[in-house]
C-alpha atoms as a PDB file:
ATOM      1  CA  UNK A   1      38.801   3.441  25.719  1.00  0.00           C
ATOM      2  CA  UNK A   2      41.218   2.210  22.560  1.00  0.00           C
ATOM      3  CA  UNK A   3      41.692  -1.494  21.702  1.00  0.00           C
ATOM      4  CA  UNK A   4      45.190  -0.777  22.767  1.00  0.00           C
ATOM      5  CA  UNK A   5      44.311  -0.307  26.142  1.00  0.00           C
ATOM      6  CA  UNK A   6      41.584  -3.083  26.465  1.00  0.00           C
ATOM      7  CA  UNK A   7      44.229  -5.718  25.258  1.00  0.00           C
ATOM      8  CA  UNK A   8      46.989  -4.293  28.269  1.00  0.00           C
ATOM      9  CA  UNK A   9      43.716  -4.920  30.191  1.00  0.00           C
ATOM     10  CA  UNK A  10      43.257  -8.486  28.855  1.00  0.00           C
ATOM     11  CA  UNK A  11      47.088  -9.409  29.130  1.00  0.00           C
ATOM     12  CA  UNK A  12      46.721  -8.949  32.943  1.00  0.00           C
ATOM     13  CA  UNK A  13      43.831 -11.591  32.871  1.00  0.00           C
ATOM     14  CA  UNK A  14      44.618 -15.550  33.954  1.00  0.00           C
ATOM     15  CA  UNK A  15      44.755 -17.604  30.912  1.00  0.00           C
ATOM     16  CA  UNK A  16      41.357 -19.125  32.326  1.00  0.00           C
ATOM     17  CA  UNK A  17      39.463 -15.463  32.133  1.00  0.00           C
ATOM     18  CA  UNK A  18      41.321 -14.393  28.715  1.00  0.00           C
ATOM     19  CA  UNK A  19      39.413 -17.716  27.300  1.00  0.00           C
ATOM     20  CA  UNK A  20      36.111 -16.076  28.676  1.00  0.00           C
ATOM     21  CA  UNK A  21      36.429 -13.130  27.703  1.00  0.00           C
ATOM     22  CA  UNK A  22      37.595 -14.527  23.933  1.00  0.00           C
ATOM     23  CA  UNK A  23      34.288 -16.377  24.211  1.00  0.00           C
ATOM     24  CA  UNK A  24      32.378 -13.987  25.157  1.00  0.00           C
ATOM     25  CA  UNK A  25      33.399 -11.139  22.308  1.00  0.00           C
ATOM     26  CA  UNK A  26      32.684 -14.417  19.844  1.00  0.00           C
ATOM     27  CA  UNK A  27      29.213 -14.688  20.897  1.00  0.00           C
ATOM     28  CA  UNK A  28      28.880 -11.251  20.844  1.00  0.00           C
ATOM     29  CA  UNK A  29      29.665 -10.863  17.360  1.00  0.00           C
ATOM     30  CA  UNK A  30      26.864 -13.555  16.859  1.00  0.00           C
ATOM     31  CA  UNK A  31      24.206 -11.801  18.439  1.00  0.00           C
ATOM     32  CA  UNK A  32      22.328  -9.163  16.850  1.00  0.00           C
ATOM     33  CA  UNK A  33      22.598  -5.340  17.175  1.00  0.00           C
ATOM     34  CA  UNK A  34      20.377  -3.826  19.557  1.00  0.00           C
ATOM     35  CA  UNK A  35      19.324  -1.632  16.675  1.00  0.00           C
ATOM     36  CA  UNK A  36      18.604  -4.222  14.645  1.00  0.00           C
ATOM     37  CA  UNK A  37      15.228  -6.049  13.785  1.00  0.00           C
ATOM     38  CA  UNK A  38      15.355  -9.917  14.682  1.00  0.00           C
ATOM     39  CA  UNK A  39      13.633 -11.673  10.994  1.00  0.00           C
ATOM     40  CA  UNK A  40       9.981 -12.099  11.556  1.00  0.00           C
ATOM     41  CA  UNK A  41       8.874 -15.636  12.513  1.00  0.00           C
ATOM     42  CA  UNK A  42       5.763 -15.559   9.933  1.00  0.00           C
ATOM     43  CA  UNK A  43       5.476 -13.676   6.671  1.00  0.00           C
ATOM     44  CA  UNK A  44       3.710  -9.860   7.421  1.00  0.00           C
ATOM     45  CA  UNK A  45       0.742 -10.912   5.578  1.00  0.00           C
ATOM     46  CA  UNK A  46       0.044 -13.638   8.113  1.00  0.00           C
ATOM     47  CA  UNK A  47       0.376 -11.499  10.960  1.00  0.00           C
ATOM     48  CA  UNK A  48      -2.185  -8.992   9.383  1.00  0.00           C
ATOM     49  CA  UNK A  49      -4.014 -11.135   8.926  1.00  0.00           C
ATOM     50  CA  UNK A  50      -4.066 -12.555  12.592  1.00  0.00           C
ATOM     51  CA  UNK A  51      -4.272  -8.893  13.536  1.00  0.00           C
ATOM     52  CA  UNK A  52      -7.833  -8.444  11.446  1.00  0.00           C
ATOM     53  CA  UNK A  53      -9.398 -11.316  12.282  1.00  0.00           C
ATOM     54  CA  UNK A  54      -8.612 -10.174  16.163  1.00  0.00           C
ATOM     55  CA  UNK A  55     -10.229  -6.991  16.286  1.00  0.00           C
ATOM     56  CA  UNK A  56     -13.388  -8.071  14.539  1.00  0.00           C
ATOM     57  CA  UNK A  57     -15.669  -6.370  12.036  1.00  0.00           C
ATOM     58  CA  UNK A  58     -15.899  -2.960  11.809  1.00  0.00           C
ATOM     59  CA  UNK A  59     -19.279  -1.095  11.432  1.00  0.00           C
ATOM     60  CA  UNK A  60     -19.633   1.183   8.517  1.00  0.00           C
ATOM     61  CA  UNK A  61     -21.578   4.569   8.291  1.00  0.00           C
ATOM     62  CA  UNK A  62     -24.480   3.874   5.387  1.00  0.00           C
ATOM     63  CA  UNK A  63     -23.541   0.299   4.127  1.00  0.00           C
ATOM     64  CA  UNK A  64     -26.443   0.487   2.135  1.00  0.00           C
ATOM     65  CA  UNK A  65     -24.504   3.136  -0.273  1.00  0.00           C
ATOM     66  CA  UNK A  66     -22.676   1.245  -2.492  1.00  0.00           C
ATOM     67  CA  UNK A  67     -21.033   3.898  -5.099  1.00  0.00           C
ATOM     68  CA  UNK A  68     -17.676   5.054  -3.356  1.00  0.00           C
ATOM     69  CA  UNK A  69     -18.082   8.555  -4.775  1.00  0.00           C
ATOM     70  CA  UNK A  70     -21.755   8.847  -3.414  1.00  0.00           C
ATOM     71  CA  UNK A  71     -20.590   7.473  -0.396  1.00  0.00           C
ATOM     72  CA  UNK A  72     -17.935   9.863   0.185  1.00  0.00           C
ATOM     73  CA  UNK A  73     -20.108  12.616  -0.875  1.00  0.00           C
ATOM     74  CA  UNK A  74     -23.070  11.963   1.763  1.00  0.00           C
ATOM     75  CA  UNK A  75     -20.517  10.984   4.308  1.00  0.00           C
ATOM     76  CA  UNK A  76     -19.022  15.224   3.816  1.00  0.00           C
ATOM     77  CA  UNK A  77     -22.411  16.705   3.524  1.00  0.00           C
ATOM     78  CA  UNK A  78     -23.352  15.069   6.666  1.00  0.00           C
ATOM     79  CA  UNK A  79     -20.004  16.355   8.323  1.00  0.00           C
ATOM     80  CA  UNK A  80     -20.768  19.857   6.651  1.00  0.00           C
ATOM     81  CA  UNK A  81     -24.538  20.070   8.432  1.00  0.00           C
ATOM     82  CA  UNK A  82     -23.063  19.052  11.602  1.00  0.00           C
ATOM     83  CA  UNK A  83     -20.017  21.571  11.457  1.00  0.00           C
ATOM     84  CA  UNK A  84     -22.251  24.098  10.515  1.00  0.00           C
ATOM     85  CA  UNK A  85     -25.226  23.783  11.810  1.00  0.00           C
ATOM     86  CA  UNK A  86     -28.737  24.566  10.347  1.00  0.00           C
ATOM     87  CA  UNK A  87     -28.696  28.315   9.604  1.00  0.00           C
ATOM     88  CA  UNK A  88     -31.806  28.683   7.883  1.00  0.00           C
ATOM     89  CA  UNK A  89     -30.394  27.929   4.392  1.00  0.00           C
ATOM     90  CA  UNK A  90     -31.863  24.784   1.756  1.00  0.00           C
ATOM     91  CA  UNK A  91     -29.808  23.044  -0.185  1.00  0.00           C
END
C-alpha cells in the first residue's frame, strides 16, 4: 500500500480518529525498531560480572600445574592415552 492511498484512507476518518491516528504514527516514530537493541541499563562489564559471580567457581583439571605450556601439554597427552588407548607402546 502507497502513502497516497493511506492518506485517501485517512481523509475518510472523523477529525477525532485523524488526531489518533496522527498520534499514534508520532509515538511510533519514538519507539524503537523491532530490530533494534534497547541501550543496556548497566555497563557489559557489570553484567559479566554478575554473570560470573552466578555460576560459581569452576574446577580445573591439575591446579597444581602452574606453567601454562606444561599444563597444556599434560592436559593433550592425557587426551592422547585416552583416544588411543594403551597399545603396548612406552613413551
Amino acid at each position: 500500500m502507497s502513502v497516497a492511498e493511506i492518506l485517501e484512507q485517512a481523509k475518510a476518518l472523523s477529525p477525532q480518529e485523524r488526531k489518533e491516528l496522527a498520534k499514534s504514527l508520532i509515538d511510533m516514530m519514538d519507539a524503537p525498531e523491532p530490530g533494534e537493541a534497547a541501550a543496556p541499563a548497566e555497563h557489559w562489564g557489570k553484567s559479566l560480572n554478575q554473570l560470573l559471580d552466578e555460576i560459581g567457581p569452576i574446577e580445573l583439571k591439575y591446579p597444581e600445574i602452574e606453567d601454562p605450556v606444561e599444563w597444556v601439554k599434560h592436559l593433550r597427552a592425557e587426551s592422547r592415552r585416552q583416544r588411543l588407548g594403551n597399545w603396548g607402546e612406552e613413551e
